[in-house]
Protein backbone atom coordinates (compact mmCIF):
# COMPACT_ATOMS: atom_id res chain seq x y z
CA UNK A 1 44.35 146.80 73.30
CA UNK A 2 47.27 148.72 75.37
CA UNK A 3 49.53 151.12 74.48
CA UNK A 4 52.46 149.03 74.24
CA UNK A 5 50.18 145.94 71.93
CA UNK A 6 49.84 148.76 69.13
CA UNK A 7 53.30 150.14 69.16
CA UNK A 8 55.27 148.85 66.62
CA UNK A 9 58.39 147.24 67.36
CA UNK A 10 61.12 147.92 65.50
CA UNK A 11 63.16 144.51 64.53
CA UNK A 12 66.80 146.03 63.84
CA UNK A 13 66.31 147.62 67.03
CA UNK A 14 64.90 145.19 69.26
CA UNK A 15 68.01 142.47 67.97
CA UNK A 16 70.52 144.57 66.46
CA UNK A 17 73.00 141.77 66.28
CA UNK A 18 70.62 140.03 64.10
CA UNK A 19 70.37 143.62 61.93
CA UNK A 20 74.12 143.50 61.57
CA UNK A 21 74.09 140.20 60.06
CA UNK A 22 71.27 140.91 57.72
CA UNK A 23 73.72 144.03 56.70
CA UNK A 24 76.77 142.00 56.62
CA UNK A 25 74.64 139.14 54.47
CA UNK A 26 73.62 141.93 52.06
CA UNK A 27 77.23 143.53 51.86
CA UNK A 28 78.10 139.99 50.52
CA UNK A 29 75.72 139.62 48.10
CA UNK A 30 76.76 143.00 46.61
CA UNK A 31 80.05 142.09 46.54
CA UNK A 32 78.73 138.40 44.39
CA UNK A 33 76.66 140.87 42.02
CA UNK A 34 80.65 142.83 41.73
CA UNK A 35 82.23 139.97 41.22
CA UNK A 36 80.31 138.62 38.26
CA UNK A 37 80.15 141.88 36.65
CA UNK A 38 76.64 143.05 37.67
CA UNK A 39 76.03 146.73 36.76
CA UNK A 40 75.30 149.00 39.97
CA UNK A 41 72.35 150.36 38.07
CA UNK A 42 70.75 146.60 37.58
CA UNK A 43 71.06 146.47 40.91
CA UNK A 44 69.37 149.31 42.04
CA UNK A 45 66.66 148.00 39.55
CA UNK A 46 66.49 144.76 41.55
CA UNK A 47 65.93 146.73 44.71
CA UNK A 48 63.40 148.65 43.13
CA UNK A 49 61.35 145.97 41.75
CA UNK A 50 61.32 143.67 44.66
CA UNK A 51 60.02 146.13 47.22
CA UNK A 52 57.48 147.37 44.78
CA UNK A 53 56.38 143.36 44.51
CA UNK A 54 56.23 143.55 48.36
CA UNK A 55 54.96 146.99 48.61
CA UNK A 56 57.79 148.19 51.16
CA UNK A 57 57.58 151.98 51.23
CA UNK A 58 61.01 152.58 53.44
CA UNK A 59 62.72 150.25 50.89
CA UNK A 60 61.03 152.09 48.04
CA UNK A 61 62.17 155.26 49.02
CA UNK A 62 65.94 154.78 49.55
CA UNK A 63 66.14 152.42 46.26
CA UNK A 64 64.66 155.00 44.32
CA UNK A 65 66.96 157.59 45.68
CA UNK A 66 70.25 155.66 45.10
CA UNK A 67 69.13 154.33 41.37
CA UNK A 68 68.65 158.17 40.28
CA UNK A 69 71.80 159.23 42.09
CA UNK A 70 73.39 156.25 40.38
CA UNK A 71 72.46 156.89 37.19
CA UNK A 72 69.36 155.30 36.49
CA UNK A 73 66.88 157.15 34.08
CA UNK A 74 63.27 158.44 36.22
CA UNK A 75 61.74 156.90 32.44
CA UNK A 76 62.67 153.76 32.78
CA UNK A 77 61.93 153.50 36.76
CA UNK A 78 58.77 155.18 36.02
CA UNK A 79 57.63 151.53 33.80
CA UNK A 80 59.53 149.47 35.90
CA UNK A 81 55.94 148.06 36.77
CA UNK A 82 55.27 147.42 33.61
CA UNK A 83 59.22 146.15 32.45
CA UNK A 84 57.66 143.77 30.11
CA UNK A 85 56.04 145.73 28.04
CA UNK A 86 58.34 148.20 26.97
CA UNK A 87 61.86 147.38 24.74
CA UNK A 88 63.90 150.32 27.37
CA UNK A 89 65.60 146.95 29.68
CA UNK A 90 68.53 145.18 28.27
CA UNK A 91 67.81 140.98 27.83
CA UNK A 92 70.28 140.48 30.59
CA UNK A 93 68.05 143.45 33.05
CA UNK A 94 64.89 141.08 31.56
CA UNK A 95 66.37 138.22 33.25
CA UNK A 96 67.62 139.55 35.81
CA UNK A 97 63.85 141.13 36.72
CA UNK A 98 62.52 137.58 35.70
CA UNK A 99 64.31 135.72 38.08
CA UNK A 100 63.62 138.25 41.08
CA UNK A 101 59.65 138.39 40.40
CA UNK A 102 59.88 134.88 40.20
CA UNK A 103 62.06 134.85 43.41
CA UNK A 104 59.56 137.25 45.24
CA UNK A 105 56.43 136.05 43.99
CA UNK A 106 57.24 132.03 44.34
CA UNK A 107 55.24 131.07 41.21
CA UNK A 108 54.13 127.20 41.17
CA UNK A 109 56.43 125.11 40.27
CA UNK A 110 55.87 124.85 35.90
CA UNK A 111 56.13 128.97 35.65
CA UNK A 112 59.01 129.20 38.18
CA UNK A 113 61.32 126.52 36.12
CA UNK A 114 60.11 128.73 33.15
CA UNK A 115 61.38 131.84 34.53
CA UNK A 116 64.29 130.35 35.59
CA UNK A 117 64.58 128.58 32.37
CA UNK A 118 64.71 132.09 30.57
CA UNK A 119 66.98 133.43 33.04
CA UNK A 120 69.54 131.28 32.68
CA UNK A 121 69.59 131.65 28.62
CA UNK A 122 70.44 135.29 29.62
CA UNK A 123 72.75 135.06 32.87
CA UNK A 124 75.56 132.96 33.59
CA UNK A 125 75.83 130.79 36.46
CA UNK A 126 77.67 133.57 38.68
CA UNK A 127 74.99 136.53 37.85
CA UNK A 128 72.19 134.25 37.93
CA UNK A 129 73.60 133.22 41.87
CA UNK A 130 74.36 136.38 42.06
CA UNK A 131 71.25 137.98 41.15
CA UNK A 132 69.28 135.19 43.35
CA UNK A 133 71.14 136.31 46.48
CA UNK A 134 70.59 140.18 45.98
CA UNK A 135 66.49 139.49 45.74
CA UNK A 136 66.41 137.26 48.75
CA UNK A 137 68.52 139.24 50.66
CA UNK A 138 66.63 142.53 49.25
CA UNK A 139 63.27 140.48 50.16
CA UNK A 140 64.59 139.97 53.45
CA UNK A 141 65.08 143.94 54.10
CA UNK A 142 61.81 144.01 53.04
CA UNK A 143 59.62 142.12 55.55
CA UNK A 144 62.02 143.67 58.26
CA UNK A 145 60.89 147.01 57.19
CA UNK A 146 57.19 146.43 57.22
CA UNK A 147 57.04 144.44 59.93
CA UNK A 148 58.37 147.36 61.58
CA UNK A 149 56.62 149.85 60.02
CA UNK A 150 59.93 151.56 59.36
CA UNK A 151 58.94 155.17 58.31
CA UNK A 152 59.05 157.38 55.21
CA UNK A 153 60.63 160.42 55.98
CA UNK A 154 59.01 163.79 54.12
CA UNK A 155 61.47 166.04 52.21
CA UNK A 156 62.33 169.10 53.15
């Protein structure tokens, strides 16, 4: 293999434009989770959860960050793993990470209508749209960042 097969190519640079409108489609989808009266800190949660499903360490690392700045408790992002088995999530947060597992994960078709199912007792029809758009966009920033093997940066 050459040099240049094993470098890794970094999407949002090679086709910015394309970048920006990934940005721009995420910026929407914020303002959606606003709009139905999403709290910033489920959000964050969303973030979180996803890129743990996909195992993006970039996305990991910033979501983190901005859930503790944000006001999310280290406890509760500490068993976000294990969300289920622990009474610390609100049943509208338990939806919410219902639908985006089953979002991420793309269960067959008898557990996905489940999940959705459940979701929908607990969300309305603008967070559950709402919600669906931030974990497909969020899943989106995801493969870009480990296709491109975006790095971790070490504290200082």
């Amino acid at each position: 293999m050459s040099a240049s097969t094993t470098e890794h190519i970094f999407l949002d640079k090679q086709h910015p434009a394309v970048w920006r409108a990934l940005n721009g489609l995420g910026l929407k989808a914020r303002d959606a989770a606003d709009e139905a009266g999403i709290d910033p800190k489920t959000v964050e949660l969303l973030n979180v959860r996803t890129s743990q499903l996909n195992g993006c360490a970039y996305c990991l690392d910033m979501h983190v960050r901005d859930a503790l700045e944000g006001g999310e408790s280290s406890q509760r992002l500490a068993v976000l793993p294990a969300w289920r088995e622990t009474s610390l999530f609100t049943a509208k947060e338990r939806a919410a990470l219902t639908l985006a597992e089953a979002l991420t994960e793309l269960p067959e078709h008898r557990t996905m209508e489940h999940e959705e199912g459940y979701a929908r007792e607990h969300l309305s029809a603008d967070e559950f749209s709402a919600v669906s758009w931030l974990v497909i966009t969020m899943n989106a920033f995801n493969r870009v960042s480990v296709i491109s093997h975006h790095p971790v940066r070490q504290d200082r």
